[in-house]
N, C-alpha and C. Protein backbone atom coordinates (compact mmCIF):
# COMPACT_ATOMS: atom_id res chain seq x y z
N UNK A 1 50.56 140.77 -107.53
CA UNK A 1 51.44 141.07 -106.42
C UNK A 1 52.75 141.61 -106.99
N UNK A 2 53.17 142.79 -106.15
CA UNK A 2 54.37 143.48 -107.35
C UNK A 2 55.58 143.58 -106.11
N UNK A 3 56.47 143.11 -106.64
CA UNK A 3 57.77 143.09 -105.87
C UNK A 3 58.03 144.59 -105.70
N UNK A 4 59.14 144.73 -104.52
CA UNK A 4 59.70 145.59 -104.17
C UNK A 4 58.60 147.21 -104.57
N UNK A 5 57.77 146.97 -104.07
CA UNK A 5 56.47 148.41 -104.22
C UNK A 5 56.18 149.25 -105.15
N UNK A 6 56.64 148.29 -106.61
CA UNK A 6 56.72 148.92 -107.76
C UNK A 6 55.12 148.76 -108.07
N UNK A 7 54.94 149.58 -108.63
CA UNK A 7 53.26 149.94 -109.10
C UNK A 7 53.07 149.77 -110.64
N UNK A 8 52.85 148.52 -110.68
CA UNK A 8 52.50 147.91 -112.28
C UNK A 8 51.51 149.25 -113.08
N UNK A 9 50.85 149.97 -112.90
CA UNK A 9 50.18 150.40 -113.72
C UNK A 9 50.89 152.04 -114.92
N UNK A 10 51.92 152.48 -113.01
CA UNK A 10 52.78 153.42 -113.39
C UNK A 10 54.11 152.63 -114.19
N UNK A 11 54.55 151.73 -113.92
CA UNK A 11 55.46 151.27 -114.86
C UNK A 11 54.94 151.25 -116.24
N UNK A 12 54.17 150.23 -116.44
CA UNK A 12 53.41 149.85 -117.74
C UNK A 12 53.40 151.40 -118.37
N UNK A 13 52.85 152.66 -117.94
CA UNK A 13 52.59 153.80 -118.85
C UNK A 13 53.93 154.42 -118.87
N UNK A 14 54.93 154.06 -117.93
CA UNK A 14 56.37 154.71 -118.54
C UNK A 14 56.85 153.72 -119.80
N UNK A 15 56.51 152.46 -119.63
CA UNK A 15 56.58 151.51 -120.82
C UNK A 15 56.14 152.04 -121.63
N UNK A 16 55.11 152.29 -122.16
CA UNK A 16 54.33 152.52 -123.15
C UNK A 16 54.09 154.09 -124.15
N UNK A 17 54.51 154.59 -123.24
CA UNK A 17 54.58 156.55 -123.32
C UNK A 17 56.14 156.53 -123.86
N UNK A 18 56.96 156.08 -123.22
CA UNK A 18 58.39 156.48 -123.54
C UNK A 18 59.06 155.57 -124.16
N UNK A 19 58.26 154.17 -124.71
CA UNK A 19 59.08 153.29 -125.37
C UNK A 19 60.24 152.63 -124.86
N UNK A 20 59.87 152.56 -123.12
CA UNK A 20 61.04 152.53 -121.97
C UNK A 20 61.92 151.15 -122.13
N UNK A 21 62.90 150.55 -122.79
CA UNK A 21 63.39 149.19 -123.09
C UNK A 21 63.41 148.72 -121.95
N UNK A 22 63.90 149.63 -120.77
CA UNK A 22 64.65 149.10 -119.25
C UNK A 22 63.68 148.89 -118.44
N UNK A 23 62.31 149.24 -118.87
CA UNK A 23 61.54 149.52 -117.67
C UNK A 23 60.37 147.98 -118.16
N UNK A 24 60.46 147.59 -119.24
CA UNK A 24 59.86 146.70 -119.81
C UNK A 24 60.62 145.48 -119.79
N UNK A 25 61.79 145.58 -119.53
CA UNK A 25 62.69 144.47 -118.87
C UNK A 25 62.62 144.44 -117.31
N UNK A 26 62.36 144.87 -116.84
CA UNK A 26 61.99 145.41 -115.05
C UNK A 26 60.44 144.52 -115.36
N UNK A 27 59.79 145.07 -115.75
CA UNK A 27 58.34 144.43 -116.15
C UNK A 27 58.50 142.64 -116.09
N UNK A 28 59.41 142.75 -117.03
CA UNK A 28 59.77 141.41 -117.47
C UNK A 28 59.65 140.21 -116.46
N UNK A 29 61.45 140.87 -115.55
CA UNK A 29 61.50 140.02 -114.62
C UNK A 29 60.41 139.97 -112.99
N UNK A 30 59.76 140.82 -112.84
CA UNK A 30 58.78 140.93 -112.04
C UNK A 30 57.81 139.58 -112.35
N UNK A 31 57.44 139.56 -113.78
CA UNK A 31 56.04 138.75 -113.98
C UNK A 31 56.70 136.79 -114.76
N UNK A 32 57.57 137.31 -115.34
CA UNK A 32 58.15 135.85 -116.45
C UNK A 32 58.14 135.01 -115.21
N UNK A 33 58.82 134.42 -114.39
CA UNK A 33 58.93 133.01 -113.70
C UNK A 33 57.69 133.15 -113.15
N UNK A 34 56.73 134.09 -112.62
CA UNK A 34 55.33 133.33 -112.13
C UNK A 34 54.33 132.97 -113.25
N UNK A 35 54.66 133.60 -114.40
CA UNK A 35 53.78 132.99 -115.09
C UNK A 35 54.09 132.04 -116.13
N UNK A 36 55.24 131.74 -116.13
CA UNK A 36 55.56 130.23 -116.44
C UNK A 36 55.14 129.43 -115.86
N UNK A 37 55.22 129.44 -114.43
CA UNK A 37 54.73 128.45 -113.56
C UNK A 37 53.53 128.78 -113.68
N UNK A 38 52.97 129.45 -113.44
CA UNK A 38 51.60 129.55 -113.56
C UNK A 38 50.98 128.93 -115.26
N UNK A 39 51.43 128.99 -116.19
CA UNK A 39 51.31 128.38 -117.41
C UNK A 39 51.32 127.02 -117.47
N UNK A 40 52.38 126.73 -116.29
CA UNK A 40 52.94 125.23 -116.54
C UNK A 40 51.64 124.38 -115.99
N UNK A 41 50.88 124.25 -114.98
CA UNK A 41 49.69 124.24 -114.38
C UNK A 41 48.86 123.75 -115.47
N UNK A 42 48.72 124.20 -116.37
CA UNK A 42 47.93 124.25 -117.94
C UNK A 42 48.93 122.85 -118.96
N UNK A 43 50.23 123.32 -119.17
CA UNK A 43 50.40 122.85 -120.04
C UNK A 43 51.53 121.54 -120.29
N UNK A 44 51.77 121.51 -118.67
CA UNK A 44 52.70 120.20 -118.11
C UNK A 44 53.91 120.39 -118.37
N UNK A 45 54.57 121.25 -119.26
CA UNK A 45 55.89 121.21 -120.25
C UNK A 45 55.91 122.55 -119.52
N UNK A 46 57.45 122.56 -119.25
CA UNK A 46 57.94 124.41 -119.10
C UNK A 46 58.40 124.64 -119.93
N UNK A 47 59.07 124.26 -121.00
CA UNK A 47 59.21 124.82 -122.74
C UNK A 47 58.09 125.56 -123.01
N UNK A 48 57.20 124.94 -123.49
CA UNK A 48 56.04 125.07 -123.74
C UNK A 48 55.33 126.57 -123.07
N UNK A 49 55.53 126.19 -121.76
CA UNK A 49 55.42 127.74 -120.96
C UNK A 49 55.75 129.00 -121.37
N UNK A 50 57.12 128.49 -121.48
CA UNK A 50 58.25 129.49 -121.58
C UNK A 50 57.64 130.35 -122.89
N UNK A 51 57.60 129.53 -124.13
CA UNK A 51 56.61 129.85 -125.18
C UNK A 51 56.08 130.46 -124.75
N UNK A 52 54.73 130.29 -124.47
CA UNK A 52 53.41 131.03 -124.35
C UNK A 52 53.58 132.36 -123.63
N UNK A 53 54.25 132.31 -122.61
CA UNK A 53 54.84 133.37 -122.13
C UNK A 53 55.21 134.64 -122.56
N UNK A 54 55.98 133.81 -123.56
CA UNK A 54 57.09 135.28 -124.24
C UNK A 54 56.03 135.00 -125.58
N UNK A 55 55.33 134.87 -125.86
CA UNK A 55 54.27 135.44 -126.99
C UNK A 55 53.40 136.21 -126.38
N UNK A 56 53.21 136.08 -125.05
CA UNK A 56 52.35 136.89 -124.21
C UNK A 56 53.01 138.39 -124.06
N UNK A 57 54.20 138.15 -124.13
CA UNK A 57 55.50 139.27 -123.66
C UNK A 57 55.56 140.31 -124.50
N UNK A 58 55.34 139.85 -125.47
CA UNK A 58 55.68 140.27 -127.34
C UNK A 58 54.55 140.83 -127.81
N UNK A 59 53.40 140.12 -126.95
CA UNK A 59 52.40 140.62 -128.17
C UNK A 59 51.61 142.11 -126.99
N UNK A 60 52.40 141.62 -125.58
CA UNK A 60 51.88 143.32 -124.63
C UNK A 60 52.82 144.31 -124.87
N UNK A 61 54.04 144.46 -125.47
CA UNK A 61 54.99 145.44 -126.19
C UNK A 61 54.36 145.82 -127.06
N UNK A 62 53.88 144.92 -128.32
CA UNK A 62 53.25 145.48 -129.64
C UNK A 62 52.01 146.19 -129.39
N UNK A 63 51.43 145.72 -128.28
CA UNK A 63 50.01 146.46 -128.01
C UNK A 63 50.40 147.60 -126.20
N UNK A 64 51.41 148.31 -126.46
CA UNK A 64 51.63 148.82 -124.80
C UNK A 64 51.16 149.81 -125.18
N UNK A 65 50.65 150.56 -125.87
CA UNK A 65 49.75 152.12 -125.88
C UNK A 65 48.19 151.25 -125.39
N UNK A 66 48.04 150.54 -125.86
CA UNK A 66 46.44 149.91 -125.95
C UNK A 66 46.50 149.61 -124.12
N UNK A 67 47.57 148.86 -124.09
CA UNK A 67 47.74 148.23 -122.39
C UNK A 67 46.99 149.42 -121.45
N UNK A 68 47.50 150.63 -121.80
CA UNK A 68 47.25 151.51 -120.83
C UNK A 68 46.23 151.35 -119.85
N UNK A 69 44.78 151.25 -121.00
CA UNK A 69 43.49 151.25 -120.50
C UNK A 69 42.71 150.35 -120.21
N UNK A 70 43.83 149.19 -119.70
CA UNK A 70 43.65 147.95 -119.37
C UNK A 70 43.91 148.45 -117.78
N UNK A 71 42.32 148.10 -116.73
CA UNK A 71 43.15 148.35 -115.44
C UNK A 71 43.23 147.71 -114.51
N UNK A 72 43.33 146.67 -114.95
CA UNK A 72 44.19 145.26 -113.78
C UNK A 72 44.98 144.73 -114.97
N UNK A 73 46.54 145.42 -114.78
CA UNK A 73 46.83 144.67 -115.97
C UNK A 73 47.63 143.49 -115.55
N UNK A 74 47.70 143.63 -114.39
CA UNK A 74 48.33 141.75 -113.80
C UNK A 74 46.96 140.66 -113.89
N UNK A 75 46.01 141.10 -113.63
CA UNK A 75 45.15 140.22 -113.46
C UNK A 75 44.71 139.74 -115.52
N UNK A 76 45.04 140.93 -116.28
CA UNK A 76 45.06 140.75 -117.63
C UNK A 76 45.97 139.55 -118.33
N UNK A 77 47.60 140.25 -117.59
CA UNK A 77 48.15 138.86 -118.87
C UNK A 77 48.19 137.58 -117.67
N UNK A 78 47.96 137.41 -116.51
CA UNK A 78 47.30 136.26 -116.26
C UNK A 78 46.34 135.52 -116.98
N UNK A 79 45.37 136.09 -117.51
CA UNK A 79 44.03 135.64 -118.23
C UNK A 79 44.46 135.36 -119.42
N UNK A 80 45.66 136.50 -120.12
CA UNK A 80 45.99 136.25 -121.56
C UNK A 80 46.82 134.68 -121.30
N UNK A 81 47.56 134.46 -120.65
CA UNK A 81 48.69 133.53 -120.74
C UNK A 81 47.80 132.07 -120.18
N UNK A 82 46.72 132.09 -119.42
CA UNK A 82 45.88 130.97 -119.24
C UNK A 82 45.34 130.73 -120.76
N UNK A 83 44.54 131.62 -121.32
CA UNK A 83 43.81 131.66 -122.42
C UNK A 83 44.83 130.82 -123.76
N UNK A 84 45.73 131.40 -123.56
CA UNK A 84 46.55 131.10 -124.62
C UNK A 84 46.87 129.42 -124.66
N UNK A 85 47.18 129.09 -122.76
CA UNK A 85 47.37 127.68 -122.99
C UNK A 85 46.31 127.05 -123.23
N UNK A 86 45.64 127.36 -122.91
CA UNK A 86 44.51 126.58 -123.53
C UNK A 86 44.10 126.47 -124.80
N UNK A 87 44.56 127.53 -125.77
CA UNK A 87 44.70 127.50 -126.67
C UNK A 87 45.45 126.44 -127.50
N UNK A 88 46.71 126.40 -126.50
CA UNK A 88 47.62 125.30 -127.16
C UNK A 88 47.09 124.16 -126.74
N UNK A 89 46.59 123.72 -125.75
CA UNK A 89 45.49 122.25 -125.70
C UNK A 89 45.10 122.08 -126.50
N UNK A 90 43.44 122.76 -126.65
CA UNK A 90 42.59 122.38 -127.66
C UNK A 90 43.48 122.02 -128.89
N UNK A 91 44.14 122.74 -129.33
CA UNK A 91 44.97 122.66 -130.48
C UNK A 91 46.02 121.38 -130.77
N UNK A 92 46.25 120.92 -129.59
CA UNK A 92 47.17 119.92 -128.98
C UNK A 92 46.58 118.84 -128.91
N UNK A 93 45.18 119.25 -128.64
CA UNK A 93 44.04 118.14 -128.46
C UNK A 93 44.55 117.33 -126.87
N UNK A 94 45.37 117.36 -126.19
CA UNK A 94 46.02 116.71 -125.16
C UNK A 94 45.16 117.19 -123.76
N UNK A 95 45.14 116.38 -122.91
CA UNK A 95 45.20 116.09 -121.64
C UNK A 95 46.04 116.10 -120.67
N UNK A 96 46.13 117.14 -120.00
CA UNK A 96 47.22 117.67 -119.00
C UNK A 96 47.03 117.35 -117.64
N UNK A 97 47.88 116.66 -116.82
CA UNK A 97 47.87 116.91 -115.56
C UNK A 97 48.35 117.80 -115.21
N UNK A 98 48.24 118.74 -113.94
CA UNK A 98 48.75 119.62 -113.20
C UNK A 98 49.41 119.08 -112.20
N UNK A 99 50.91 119.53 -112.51
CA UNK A 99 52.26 119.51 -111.42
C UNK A 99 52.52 120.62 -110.69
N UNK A 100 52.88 120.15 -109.60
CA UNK A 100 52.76 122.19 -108.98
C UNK A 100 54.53 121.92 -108.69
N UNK A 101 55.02 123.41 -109.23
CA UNK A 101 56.85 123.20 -108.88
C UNK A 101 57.16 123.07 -107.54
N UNK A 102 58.65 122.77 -108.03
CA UNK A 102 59.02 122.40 -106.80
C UNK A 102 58.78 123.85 -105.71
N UNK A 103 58.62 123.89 -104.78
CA UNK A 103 58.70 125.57 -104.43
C UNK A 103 59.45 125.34 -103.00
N UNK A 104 60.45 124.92 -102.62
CA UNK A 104 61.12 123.90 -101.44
C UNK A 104 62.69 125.54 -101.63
N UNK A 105 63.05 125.80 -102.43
CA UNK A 105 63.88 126.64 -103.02
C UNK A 105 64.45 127.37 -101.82
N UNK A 106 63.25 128.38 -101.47
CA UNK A 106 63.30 129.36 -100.54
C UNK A 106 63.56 129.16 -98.84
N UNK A 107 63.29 127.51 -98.95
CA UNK A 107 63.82 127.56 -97.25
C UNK A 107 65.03 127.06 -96.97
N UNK A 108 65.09 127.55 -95.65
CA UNK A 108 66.11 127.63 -95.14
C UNK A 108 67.01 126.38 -94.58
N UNK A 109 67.91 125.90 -95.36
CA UNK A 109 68.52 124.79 -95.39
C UNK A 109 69.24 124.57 -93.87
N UNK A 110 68.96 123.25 -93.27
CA UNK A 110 69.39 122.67 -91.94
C UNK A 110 70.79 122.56 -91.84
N UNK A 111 71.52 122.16 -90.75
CA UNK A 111 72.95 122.10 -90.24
C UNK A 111 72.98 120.87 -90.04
N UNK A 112 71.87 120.36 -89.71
CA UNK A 112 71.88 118.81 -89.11
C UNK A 112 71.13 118.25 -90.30
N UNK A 113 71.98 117.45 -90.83
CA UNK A 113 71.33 116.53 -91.80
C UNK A 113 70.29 115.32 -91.29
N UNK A 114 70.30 115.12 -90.11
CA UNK A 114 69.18 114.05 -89.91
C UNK A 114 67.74 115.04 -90.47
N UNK A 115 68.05 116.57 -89.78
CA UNK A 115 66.52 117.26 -89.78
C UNK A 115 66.38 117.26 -91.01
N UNK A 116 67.18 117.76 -92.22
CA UNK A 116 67.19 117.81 -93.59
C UNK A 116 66.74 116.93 -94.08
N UNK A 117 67.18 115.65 -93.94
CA UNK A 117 66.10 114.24 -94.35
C UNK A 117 64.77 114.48 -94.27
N UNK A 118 64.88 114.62 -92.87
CA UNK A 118 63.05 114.30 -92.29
C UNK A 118 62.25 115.37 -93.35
N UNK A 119 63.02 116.56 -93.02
CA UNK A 119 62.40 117.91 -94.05
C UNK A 119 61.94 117.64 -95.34
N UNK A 120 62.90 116.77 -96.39
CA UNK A 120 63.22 116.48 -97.69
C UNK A 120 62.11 115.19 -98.03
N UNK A 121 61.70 115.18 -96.95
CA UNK A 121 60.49 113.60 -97.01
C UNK A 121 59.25 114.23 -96.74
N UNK A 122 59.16 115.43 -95.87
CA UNK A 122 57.98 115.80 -95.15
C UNK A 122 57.30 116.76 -96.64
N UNK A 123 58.74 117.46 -97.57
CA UNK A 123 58.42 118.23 -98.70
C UNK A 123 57.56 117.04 -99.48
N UNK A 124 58.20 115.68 -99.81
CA UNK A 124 57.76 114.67 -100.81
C UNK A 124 56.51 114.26 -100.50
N UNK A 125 56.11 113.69 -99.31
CA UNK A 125 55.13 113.56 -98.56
C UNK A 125 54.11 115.05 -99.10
N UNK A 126 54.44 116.32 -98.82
CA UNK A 126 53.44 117.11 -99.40
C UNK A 126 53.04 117.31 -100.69
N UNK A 127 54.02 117.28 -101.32
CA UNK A 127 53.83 117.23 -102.76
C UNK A 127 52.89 115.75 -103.41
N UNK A 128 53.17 114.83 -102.63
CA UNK A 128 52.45 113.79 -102.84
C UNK A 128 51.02 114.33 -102.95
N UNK A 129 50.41 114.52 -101.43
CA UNK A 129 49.40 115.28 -101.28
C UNK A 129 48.68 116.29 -102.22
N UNK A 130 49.27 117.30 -102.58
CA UNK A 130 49.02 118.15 -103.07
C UNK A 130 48.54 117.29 -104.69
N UNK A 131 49.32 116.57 -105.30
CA UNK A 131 48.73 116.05 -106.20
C UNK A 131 48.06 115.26 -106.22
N UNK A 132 47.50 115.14 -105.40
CA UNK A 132 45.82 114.35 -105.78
C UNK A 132 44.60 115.30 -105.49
N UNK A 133 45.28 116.84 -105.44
CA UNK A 133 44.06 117.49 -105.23
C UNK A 133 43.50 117.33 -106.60
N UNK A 134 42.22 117.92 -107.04
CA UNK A 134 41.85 118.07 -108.45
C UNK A 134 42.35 119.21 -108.87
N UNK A 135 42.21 119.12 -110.34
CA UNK A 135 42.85 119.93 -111.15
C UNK A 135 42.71 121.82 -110.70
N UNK A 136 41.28 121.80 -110.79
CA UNK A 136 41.21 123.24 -110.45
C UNK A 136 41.46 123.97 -108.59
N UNK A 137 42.03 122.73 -107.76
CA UNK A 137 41.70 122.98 -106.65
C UNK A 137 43.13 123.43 -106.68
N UNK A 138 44.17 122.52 -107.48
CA UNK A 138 45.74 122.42 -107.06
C UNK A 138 46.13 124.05 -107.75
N UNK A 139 45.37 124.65 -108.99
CA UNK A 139 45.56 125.64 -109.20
C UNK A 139 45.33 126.93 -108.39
N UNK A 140 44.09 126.73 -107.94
CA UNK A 140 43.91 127.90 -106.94
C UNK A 140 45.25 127.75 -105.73
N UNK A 141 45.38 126.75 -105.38
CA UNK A 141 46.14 126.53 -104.39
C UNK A 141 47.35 127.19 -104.25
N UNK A 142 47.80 126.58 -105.93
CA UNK A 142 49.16 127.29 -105.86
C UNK A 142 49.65 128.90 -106.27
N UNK A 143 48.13 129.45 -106.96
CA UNK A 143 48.30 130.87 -106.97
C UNK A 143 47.76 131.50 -105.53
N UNK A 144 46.83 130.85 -104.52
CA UNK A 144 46.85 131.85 -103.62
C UNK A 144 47.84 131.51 -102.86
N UNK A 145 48.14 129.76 -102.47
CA UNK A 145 49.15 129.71 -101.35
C UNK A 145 50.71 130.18 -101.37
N UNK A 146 50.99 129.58 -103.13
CA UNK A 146 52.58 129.64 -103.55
C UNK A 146 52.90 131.24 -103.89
N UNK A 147 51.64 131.74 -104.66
CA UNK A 147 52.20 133.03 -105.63
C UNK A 147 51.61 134.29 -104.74
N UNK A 148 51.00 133.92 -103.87
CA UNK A 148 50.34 134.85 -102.55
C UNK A 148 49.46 135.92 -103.39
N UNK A 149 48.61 135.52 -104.20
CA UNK A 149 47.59 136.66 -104.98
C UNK A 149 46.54 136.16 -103.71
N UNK A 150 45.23 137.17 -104.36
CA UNK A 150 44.11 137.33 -103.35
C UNK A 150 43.32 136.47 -104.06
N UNK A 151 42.16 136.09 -103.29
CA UNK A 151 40.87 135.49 -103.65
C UNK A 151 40.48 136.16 -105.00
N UNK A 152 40.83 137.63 -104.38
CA UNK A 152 40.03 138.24 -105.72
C UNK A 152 40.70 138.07 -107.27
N UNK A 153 41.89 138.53 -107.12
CA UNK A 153 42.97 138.03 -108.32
C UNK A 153 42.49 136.94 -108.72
N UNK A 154 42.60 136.10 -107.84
CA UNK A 154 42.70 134.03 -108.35
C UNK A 154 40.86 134.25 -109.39
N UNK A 155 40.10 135.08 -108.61
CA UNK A 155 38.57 134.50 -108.74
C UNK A 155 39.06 135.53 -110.55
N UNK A 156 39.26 136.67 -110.55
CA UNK A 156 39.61 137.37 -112.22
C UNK A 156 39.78 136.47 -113.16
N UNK A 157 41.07 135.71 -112.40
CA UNK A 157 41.27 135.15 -113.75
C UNK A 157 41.34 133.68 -113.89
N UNK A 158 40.80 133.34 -113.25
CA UNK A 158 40.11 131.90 -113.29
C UNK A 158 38.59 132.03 -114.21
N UNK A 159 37.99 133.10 -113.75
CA UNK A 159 36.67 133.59 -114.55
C UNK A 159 35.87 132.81 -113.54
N UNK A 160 36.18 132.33 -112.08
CA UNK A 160 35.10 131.62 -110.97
C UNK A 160 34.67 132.29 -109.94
N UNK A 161 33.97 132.54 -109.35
CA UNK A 161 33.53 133.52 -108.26
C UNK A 161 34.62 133.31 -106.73
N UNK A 162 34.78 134.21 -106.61
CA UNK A 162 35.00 134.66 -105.10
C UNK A 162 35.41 133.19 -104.33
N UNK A 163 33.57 133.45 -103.32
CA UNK A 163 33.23 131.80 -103.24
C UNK A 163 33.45 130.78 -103.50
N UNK A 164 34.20 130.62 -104.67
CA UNK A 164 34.83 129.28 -105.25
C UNK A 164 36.04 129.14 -105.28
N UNK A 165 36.58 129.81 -104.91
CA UNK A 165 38.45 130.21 -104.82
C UNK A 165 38.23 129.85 -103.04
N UNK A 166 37.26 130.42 -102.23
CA UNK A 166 37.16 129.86 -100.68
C UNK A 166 37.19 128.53 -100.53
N UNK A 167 36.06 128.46 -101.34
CA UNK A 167 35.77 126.73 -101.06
C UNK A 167 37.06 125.73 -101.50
N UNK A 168 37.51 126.37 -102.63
CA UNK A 168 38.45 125.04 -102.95
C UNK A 168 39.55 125.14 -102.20
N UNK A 169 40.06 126.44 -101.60
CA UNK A 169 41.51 126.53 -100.63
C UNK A 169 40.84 125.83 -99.27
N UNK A 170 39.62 125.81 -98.97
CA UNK A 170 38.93 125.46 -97.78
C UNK A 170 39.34 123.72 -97.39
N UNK A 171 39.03 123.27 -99.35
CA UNK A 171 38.98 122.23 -99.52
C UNK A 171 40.05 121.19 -99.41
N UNK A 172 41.05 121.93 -100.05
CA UNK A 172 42.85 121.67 -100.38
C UNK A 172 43.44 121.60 -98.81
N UNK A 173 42.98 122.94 -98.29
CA UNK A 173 43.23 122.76 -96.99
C UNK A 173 42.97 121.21 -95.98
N UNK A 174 41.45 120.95 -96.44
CA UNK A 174 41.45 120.19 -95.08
C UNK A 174 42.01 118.47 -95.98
N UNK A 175 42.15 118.64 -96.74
CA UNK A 175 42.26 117.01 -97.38
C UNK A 175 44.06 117.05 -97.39
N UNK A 176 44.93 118.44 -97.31
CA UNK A 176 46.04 118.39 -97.34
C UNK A 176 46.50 117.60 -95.75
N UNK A 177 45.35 118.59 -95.00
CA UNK A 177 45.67 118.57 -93.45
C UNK A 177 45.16 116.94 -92.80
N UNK A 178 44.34 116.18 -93.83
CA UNK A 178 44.06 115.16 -93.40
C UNK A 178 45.20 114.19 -94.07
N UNK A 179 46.04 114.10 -94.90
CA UNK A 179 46.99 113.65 -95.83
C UNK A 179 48.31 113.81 -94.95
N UNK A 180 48.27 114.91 -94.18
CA UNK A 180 49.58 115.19 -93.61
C UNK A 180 49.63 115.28 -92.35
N UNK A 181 48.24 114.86 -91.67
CA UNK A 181 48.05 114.27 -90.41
C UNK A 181 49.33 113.75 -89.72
N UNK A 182 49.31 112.21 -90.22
CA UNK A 182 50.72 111.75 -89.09
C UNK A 182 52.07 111.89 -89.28
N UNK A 183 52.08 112.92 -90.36
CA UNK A 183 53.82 114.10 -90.32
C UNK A 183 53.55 114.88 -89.47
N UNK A 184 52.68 115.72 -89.04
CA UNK A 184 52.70 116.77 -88.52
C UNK A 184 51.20 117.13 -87.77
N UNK A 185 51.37 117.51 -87.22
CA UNK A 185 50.12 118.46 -86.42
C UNK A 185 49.30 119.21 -87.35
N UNK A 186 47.84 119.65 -87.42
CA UNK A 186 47.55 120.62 -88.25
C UNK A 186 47.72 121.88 -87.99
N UNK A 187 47.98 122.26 -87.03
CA UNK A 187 48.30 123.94 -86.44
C UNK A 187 49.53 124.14 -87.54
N UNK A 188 50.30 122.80 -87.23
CA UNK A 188 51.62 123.56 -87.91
C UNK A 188 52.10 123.17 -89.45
N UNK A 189 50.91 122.59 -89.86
CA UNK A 189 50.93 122.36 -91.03
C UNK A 189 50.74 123.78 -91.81
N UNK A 190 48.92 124.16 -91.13
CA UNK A 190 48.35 125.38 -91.88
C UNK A 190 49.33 126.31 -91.74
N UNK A 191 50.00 126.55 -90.62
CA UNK A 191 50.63 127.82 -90.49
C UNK A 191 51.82 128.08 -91.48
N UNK A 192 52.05 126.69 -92.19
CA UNK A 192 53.20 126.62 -92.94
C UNK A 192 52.56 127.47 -94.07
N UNK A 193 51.55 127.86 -94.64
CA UNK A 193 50.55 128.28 -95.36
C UNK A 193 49.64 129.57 -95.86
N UNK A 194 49.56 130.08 -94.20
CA UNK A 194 48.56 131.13 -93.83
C UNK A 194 49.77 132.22 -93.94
């Protein structure tokens, strides 16, 4: 998903053709905070992220002639920057839970502090929820619900079919909607969502 209607593929070859510094910093900030978070999912630590990240960053500069003929290249260093944490697991030998961030950021803060409470409980209350999905469900979740990619994106680079990116948002869905039952209605739960 590319902010402001910039076309990752035409950037990337002005990157790569012209040795563009500015346009690879444009690159930069487009993709770095989702795929930290998206890293973090993997590796519990946002240090750690942050790492993997910018080795991911470093090593698609050193290889941006090669990038070219890469042609999903979002759906690419997604896969590189999963791959990698996992890399640092095995290697780590560790056991990760998945935390999904805070993502509360973007709304729109109340006048009336009673509603702000209720809001600030109804967020905790979800987040509660949300973490007891399973591991691979809370991931799909938060790249199709939080990072708004498609089934198809999520199914790339997960390496899971289609079908299985349905089922588990299907899934997240109704166990969220049964979890958050007596906060809220489900109409206006999902819609918080859809």
């Amino acid at each position: 998903m590319i902010e402001k209607g910039l076309d990752t593929k035409n950037l990337w070859t002005k990157i790569a053709l012209s040795d563009d510094h500015k346009s690879f910093e444009q690159f930069f900030i487009i993709f770095n905070t989702r795929l930290i978070k998206f890293c973090e999912l993997y590796v519990n630590k946002k240090e750690i992220a942050e790492e993997i990240v910018a080795d991911v960053f470093v090593t698609l500069w050193n290889q941006r002639l090669k990038m070219t003929e890469v042609e999903n290249l979002e759906t690419y260093i997604f896969i590189s920057v999963k791959n990698r944490a996992l890399n640092y697991l095995r290697k780590n030998a560790a056991v990760q839970l998945v935390q999904i961030e805070d993502s509360h950021s973007q709304l729109i803060a109340y006048s009336d502090p009673e509603a702000e409470i209720e809001r600030k409980e109804l967020f905790f209350k979800l987040d509660q929820a949300i973490d007891t999905l399973p591991q691979q469900c809370k991931i799909i979740f938060q790249l199709v619900k939080e990072d708004g990619m498609r089934y198809k994106e999520v199914a790339e680079i997960l390496n899971i079919s289609h079908k299985t990116v349905q089922t588990q948002i299907l899934r997240a869905m109704k166990k969220l909607s049964k979890e958050m039952g007596p906060y809220l209605t489900v109409k206006n739960f999902i819609s918080k969502f859809v």
